[in-house]
PDB file of N, CA and C in Angstrom:
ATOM      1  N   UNK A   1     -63.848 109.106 -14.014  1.00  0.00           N
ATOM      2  CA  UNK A   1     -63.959 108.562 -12.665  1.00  0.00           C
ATOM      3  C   UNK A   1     -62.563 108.422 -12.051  1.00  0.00           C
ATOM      4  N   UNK A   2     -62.634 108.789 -11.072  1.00  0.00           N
ATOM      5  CA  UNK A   2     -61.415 108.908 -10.044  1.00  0.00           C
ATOM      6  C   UNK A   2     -61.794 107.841  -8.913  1.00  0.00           C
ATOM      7  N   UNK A   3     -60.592 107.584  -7.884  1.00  0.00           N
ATOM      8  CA  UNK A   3     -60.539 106.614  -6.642  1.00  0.00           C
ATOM      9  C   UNK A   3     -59.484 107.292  -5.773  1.00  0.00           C
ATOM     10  N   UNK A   4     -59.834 107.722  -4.592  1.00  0.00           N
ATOM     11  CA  UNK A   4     -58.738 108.077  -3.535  1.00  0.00           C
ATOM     12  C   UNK A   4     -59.240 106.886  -2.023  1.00  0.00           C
ATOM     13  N   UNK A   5     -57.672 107.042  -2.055  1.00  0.00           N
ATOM     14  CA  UNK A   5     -57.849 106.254  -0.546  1.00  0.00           C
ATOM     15  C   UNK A   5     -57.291 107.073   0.489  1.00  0.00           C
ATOM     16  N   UNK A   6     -57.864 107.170   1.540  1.00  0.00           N
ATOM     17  CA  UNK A   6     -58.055 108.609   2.185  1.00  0.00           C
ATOM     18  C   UNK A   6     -57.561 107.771   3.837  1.00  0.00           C
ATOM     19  N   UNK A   7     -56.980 107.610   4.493  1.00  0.00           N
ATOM     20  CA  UNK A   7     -56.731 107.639   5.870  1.00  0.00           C
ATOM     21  C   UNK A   7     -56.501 108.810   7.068  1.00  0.00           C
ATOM     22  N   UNK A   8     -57.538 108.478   7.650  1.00  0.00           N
ATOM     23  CA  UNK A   8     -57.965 109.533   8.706  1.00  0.00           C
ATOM     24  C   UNK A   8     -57.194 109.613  10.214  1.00  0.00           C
ATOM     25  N   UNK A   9     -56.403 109.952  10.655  1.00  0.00           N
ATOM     26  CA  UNK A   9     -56.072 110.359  12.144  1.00  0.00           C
ATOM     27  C   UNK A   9     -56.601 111.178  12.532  1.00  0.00           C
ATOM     28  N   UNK A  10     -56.493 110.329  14.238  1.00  0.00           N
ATOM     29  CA  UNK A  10     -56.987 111.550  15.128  1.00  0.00           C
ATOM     30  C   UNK A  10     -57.967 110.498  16.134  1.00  0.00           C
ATOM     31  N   UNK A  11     -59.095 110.968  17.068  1.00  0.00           N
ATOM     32  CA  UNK A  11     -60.069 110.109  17.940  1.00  0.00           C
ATOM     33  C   UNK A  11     -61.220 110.144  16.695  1.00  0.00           C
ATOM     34  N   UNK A  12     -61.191 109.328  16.259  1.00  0.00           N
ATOM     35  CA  UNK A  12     -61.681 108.393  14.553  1.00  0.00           C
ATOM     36  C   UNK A  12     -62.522 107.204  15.452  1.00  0.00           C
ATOM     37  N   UNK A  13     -62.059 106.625  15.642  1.00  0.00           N
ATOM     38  CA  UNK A  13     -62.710 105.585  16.349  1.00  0.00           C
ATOM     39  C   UNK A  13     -63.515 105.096  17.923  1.00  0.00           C
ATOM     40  N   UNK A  14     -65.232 104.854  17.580  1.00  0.00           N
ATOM     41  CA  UNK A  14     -65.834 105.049  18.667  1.00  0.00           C
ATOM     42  C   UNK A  14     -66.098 106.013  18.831  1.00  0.00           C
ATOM     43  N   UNK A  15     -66.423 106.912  17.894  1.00  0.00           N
ATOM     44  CA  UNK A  15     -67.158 108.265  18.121  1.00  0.00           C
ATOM     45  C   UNK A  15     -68.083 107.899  16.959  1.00  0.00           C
ATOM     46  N   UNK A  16     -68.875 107.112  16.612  1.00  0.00           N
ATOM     47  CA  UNK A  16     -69.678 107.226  14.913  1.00  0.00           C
ATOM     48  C   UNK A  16     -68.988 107.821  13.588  1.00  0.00           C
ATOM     49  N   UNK A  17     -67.818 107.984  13.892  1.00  0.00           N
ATOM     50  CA  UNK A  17     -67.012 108.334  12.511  1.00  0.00           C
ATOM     51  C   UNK A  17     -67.717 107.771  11.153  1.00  0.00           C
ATOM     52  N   UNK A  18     -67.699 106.181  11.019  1.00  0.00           N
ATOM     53  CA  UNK A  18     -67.693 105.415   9.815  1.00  0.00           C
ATOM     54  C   UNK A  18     -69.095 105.505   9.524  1.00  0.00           C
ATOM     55  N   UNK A  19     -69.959 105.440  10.733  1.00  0.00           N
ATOM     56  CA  UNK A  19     -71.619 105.337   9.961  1.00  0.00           C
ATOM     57  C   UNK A  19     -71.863 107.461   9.660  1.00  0.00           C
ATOM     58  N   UNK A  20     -71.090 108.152  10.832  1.00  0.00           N
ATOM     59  CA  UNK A  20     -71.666 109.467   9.995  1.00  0.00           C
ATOM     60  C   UNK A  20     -70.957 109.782   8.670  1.00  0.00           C
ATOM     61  N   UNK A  21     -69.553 108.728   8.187  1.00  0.00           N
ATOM     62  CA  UNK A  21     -69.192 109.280   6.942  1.00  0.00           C
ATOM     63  C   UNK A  21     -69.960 108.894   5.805  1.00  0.00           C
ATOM     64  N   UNK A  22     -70.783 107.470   6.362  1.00  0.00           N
ATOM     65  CA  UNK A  22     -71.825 106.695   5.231  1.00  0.00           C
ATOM     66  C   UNK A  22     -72.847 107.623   4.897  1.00  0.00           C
ATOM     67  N   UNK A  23     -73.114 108.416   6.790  1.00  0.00           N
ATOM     68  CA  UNK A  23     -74.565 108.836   5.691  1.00  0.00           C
ATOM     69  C   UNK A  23     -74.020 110.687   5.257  1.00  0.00           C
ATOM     70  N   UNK A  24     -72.666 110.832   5.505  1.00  0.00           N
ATOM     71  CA  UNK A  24     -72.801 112.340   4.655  1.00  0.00           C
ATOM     72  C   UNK A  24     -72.384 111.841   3.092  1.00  0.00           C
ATOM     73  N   UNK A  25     -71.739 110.791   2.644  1.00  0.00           N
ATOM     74  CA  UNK A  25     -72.007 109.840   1.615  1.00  0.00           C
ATOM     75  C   UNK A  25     -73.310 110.200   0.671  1.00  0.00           C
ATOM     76  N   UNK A  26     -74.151 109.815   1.314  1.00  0.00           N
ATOM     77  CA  UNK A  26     -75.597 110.260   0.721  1.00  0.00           C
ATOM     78  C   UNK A  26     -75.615 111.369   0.035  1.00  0.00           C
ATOM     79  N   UNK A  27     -75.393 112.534   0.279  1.00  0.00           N
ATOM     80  CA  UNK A  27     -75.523 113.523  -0.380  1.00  0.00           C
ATOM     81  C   UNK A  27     -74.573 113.678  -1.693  1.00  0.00           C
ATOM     82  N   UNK A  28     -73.663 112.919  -1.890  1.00  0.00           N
ATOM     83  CA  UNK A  28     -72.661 113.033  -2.721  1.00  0.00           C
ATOM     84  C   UNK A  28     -73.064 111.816  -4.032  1.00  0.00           C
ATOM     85  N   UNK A  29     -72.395 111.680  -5.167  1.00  0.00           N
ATOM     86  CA  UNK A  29     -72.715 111.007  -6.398  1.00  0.00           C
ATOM     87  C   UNK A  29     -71.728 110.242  -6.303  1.00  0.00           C
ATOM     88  N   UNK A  30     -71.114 108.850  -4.677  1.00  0.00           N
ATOM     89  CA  UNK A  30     -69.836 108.303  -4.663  1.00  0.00           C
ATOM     90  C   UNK A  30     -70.212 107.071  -4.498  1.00  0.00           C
ATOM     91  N   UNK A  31     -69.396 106.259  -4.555  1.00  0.00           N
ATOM     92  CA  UNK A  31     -69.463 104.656  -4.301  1.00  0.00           C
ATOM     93  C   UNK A  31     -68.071 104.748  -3.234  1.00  0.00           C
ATOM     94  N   UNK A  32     -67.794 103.928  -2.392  1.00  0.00           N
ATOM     95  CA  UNK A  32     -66.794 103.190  -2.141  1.00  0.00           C
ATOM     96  C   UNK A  32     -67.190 102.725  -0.205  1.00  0.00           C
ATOM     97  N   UNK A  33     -66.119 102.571   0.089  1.00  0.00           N
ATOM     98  CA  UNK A  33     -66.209 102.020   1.707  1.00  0.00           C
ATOM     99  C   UNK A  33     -65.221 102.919   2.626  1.00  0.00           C
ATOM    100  N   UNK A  34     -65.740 102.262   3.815  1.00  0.00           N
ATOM    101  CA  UNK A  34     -65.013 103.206   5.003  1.00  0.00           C
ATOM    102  C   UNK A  34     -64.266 101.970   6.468  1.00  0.00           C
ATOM    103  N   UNK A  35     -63.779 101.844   6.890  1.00  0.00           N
ATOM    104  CA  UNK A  35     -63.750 100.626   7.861  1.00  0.00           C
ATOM    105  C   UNK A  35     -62.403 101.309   8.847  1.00  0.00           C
ATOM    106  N   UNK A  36     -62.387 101.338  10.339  1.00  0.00           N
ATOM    107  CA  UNK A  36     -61.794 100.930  11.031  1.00  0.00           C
ATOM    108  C   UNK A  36     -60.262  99.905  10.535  1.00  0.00           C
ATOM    109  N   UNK A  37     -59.329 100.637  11.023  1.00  0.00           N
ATOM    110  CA  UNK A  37     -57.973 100.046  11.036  1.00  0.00           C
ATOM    111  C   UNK A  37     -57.349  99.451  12.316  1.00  0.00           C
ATOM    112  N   UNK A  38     -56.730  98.231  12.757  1.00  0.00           N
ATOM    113  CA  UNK A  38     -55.673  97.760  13.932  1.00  0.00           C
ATOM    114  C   UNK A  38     -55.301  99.350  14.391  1.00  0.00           C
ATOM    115  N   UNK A  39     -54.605  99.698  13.886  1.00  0.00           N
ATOM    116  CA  UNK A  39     -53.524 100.770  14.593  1.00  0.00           C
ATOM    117  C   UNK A  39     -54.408 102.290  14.862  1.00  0.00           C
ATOM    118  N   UNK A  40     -55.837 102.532  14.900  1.00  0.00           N
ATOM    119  CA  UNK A  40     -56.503 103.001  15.108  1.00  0.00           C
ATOM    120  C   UNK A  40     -57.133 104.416  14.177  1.00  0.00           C
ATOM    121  N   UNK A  41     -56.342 104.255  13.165  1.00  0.00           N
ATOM    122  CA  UNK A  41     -57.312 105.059  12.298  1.00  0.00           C
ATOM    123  C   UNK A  41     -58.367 104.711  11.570  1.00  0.00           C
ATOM    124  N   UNK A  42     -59.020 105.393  10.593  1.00  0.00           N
ATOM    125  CA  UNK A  42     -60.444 104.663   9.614  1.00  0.00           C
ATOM    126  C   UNK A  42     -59.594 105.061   8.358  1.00  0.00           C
ATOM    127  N   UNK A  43     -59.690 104.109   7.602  1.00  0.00           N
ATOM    128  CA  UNK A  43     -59.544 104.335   5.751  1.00  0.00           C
ATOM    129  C   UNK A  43     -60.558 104.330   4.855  1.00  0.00           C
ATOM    130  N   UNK A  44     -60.781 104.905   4.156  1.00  0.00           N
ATOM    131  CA  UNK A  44     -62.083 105.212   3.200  1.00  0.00           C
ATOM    132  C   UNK A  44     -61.314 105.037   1.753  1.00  0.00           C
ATOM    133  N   UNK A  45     -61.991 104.229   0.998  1.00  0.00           N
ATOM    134  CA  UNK A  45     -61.774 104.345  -0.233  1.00  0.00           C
ATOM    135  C   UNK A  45     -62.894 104.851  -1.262  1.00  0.00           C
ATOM    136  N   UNK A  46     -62.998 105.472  -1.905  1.00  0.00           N
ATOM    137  CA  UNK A  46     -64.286 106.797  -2.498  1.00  0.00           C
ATOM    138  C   UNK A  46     -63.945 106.300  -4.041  1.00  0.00           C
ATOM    139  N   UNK A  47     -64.734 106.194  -5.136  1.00  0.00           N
ATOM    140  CA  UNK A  47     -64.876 106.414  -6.149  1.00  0.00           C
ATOM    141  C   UNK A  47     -65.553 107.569  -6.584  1.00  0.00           C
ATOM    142  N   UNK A  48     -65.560 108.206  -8.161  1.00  0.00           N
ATOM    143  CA  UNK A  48     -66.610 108.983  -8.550  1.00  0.00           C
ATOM    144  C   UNK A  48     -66.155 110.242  -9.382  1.00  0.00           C
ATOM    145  N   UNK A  49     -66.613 110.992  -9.947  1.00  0.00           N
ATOM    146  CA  UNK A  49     -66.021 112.270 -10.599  1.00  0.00           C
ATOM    147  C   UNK A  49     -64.930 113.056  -9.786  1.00  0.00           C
ATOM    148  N   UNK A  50     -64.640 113.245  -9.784  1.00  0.00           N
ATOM    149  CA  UNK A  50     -63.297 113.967  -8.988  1.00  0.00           C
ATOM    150  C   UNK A  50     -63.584 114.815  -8.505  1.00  0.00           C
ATOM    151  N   UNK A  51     -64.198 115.913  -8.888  1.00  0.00           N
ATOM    152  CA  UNK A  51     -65.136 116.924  -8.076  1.00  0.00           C
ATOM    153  C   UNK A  51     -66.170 116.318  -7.164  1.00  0.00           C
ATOM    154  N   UNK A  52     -66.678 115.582  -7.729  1.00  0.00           N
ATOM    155  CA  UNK A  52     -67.921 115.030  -6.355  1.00  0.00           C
ATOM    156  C   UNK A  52     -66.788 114.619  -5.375  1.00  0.00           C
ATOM    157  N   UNK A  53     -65.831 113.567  -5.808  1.00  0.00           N
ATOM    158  CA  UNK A  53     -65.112 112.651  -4.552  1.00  0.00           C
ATOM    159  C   UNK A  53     -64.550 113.724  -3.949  1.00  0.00           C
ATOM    160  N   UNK A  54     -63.510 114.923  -4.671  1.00  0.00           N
ATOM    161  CA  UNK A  54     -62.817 116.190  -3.724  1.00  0.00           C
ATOM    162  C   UNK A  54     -63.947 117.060  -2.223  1.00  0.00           C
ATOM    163  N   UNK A  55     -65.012 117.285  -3.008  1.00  0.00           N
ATOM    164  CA  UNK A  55     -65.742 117.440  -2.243  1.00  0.00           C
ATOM    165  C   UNK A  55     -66.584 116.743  -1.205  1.00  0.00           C
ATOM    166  N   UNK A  56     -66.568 115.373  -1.221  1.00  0.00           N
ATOM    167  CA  UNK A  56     -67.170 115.044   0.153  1.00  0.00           C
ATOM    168  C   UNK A  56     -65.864 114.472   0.362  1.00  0.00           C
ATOM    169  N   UNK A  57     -64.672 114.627   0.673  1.00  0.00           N
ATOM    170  CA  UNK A  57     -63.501 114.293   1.179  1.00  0.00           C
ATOM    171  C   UNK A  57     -63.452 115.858   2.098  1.00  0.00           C
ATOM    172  N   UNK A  58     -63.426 116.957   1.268  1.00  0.00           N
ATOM    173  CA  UNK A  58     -64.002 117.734   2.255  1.00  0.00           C
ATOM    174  C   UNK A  58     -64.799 118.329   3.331  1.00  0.00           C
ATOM    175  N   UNK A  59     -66.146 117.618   2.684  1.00  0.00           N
ATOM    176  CA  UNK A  59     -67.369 117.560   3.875  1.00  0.00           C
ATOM    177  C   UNK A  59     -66.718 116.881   5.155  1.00  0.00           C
ATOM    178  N   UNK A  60     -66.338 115.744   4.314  1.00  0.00           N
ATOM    179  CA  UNK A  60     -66.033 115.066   5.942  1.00  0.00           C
ATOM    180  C   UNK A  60     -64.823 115.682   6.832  1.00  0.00           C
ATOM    181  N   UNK A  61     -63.788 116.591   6.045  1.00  0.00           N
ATOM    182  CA  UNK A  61     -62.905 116.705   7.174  1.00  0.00           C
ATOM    183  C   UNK A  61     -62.743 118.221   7.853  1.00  0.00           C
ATOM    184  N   UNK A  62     -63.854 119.143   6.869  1.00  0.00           N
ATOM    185  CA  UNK A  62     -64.072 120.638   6.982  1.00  0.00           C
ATOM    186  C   UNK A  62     -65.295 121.055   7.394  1.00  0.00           C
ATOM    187  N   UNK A  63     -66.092 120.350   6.964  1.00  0.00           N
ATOM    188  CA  UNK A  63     -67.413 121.301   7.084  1.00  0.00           C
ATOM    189  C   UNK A  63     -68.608 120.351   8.568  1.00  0.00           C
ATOM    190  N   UNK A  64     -68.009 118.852   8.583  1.00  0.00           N
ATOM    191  CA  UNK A  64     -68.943 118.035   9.073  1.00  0.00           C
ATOM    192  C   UNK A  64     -68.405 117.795  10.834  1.00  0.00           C
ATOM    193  N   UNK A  65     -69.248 117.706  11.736  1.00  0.00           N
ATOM    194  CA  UNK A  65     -69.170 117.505  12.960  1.00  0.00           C
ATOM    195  C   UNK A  65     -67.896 116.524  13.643  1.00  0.00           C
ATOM    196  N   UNK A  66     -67.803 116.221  12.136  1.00  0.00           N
ATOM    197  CA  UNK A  66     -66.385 115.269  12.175  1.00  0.00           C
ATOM    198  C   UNK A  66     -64.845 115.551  12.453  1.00  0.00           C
ATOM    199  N   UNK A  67     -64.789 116.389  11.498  1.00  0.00           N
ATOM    200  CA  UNK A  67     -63.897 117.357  11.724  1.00  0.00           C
ATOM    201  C   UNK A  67     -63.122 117.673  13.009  1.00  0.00           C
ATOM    202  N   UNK A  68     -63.937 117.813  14.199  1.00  0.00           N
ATOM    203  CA  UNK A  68     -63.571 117.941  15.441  1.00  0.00           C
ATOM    204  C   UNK A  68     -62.155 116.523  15.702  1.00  0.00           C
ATOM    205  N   UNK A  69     -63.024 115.650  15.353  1.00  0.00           N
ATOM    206  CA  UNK A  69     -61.796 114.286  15.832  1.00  0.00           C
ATOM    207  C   UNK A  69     -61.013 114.191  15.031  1.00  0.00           C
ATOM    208  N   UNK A  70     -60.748 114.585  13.657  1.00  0.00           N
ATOM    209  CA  UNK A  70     -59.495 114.655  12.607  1.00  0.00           C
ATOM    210  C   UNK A  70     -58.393 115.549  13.458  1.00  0.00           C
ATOM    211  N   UNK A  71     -57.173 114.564  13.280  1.00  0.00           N
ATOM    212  CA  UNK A  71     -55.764 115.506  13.572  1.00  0.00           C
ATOM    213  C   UNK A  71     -54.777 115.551  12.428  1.00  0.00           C
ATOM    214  N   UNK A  72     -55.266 113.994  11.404  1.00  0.00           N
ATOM    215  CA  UNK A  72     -54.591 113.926  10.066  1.00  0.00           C
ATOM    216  C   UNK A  72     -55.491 113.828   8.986  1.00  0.00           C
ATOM    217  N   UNK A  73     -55.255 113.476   7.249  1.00  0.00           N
ATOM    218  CA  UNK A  73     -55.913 113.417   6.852  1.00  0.00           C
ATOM    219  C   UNK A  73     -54.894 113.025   5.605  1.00  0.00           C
ATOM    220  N   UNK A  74     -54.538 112.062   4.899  1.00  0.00           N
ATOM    221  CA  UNK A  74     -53.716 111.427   3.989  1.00  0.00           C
ATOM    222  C   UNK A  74     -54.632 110.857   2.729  1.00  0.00           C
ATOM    223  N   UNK A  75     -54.444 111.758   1.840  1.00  0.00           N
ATOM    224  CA  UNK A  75     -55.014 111.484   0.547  1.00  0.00           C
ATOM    225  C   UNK A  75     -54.407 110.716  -0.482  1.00  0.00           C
ATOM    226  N   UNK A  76     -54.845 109.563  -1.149  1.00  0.00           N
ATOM    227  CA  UNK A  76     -54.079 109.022  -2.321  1.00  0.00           C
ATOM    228  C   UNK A  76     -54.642 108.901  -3.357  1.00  0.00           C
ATOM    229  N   UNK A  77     -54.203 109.083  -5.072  1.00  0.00           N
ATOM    230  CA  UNK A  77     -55.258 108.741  -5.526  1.00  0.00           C
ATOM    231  C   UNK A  77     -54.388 107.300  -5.861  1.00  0.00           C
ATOM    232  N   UNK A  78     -55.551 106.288  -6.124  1.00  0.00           N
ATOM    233  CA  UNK A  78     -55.792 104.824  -6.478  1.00  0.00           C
ATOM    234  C   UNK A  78     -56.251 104.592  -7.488  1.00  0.00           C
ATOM    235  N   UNK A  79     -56.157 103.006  -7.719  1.00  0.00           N
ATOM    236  CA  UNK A  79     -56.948 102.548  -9.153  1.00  0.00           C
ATOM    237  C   UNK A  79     -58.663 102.641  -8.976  1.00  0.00           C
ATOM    238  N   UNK A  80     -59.242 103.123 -10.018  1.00  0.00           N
ATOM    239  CA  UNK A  80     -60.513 103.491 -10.042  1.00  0.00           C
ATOM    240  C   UNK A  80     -61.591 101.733  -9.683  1.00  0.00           C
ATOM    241  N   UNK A  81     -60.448 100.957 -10.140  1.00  0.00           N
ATOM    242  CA  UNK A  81     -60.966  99.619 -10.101  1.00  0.00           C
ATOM    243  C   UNK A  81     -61.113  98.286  -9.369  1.00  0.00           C
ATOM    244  N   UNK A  82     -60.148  98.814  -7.979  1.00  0.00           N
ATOM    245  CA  UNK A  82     -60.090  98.867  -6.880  1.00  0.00           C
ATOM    246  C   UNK A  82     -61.887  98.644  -6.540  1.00  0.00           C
ATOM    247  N   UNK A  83     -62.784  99.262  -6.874  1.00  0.00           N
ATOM    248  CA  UNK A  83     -63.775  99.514  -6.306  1.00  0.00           C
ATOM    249  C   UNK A  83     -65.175  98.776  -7.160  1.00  0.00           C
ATOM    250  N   UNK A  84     -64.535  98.153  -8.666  1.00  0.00           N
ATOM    251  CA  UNK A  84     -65.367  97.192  -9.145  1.00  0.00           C
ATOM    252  C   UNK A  84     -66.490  96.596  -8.320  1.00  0.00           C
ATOM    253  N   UNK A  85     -67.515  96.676  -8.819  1.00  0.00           N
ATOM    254  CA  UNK A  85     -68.328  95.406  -8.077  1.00  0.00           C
ATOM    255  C   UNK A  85     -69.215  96.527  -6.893  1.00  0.00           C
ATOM    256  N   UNK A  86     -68.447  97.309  -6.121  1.00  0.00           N
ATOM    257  CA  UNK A  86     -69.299  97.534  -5.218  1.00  0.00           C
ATOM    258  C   UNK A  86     -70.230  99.043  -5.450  1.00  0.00           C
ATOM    259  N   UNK A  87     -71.155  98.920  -4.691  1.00  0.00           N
ATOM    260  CA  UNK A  87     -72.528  99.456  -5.079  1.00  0.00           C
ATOM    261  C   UNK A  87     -72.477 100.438  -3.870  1.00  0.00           C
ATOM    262  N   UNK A  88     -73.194 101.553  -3.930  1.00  0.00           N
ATOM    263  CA  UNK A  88     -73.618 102.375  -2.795  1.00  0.00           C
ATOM    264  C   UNK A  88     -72.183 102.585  -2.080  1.00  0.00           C
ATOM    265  N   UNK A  89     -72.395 103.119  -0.609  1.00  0.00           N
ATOM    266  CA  UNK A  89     -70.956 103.322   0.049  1.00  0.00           C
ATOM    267  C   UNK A  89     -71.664 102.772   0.953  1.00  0.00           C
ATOM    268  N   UNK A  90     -70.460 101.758   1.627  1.00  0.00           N
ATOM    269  CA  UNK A  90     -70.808 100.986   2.980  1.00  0.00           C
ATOM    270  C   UNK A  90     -69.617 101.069   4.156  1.00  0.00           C
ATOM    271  N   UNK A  91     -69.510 100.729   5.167  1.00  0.00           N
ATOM    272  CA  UNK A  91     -69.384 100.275   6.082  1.00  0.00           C
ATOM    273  C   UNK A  91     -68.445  99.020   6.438  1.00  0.00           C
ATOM    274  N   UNK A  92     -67.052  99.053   6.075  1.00  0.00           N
ATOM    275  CA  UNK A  92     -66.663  97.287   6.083  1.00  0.00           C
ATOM    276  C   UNK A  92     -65.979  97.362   7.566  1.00  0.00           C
ATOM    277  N   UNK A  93     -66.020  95.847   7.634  1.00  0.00           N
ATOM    278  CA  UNK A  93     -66.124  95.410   9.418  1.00  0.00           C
ATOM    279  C   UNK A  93     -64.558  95.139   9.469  1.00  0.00           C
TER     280      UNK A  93
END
């Protein structure tokens, strides 16, 4: 199990970014969250096999309707444990 924390630039915010990254989420075998930043990007933090997480890190910034509003895309990997405790991929406020 792997953890990247992923920050997104670009018009990210107020376009459904965070709920369409939840539900292309779904299709993938990931846990983690997505939320809106002050300075106007979204950060996602992803758990999961490294291949599943590489690949919907891709969905979202290559293949998905999303794509359009990405101008950046900053990958890190993180502690896997970071993400203890939480269940499903959500949405934080």
């Amino acid at each position: 199990m792997i953890a990247r924390r992923v920050y997104f630039t670009g018009r990210v915010q107020g376009v459904g970014f965070r709920y369409s990254t939840k539900e292309i989420a779904k299709g993938f075998d990931v846990i983690g969250w997505v939320k809106n930043l002050e300075d106007g990007r979204v950060e996602m933090l992803v758990k999961g096999d490294e291949e599943e997480v590489d690949c919907f890190i891709e969905d979202i910034t290559e293949q998905s309707h999303l794509a359009n509003f990405i101008r950046a895309v900053d990958v890190e990997t993180t502690s896997a444990g970071l993400l203890d405790g939480v269940r499903g991929f959500v949405i934080e406020r």
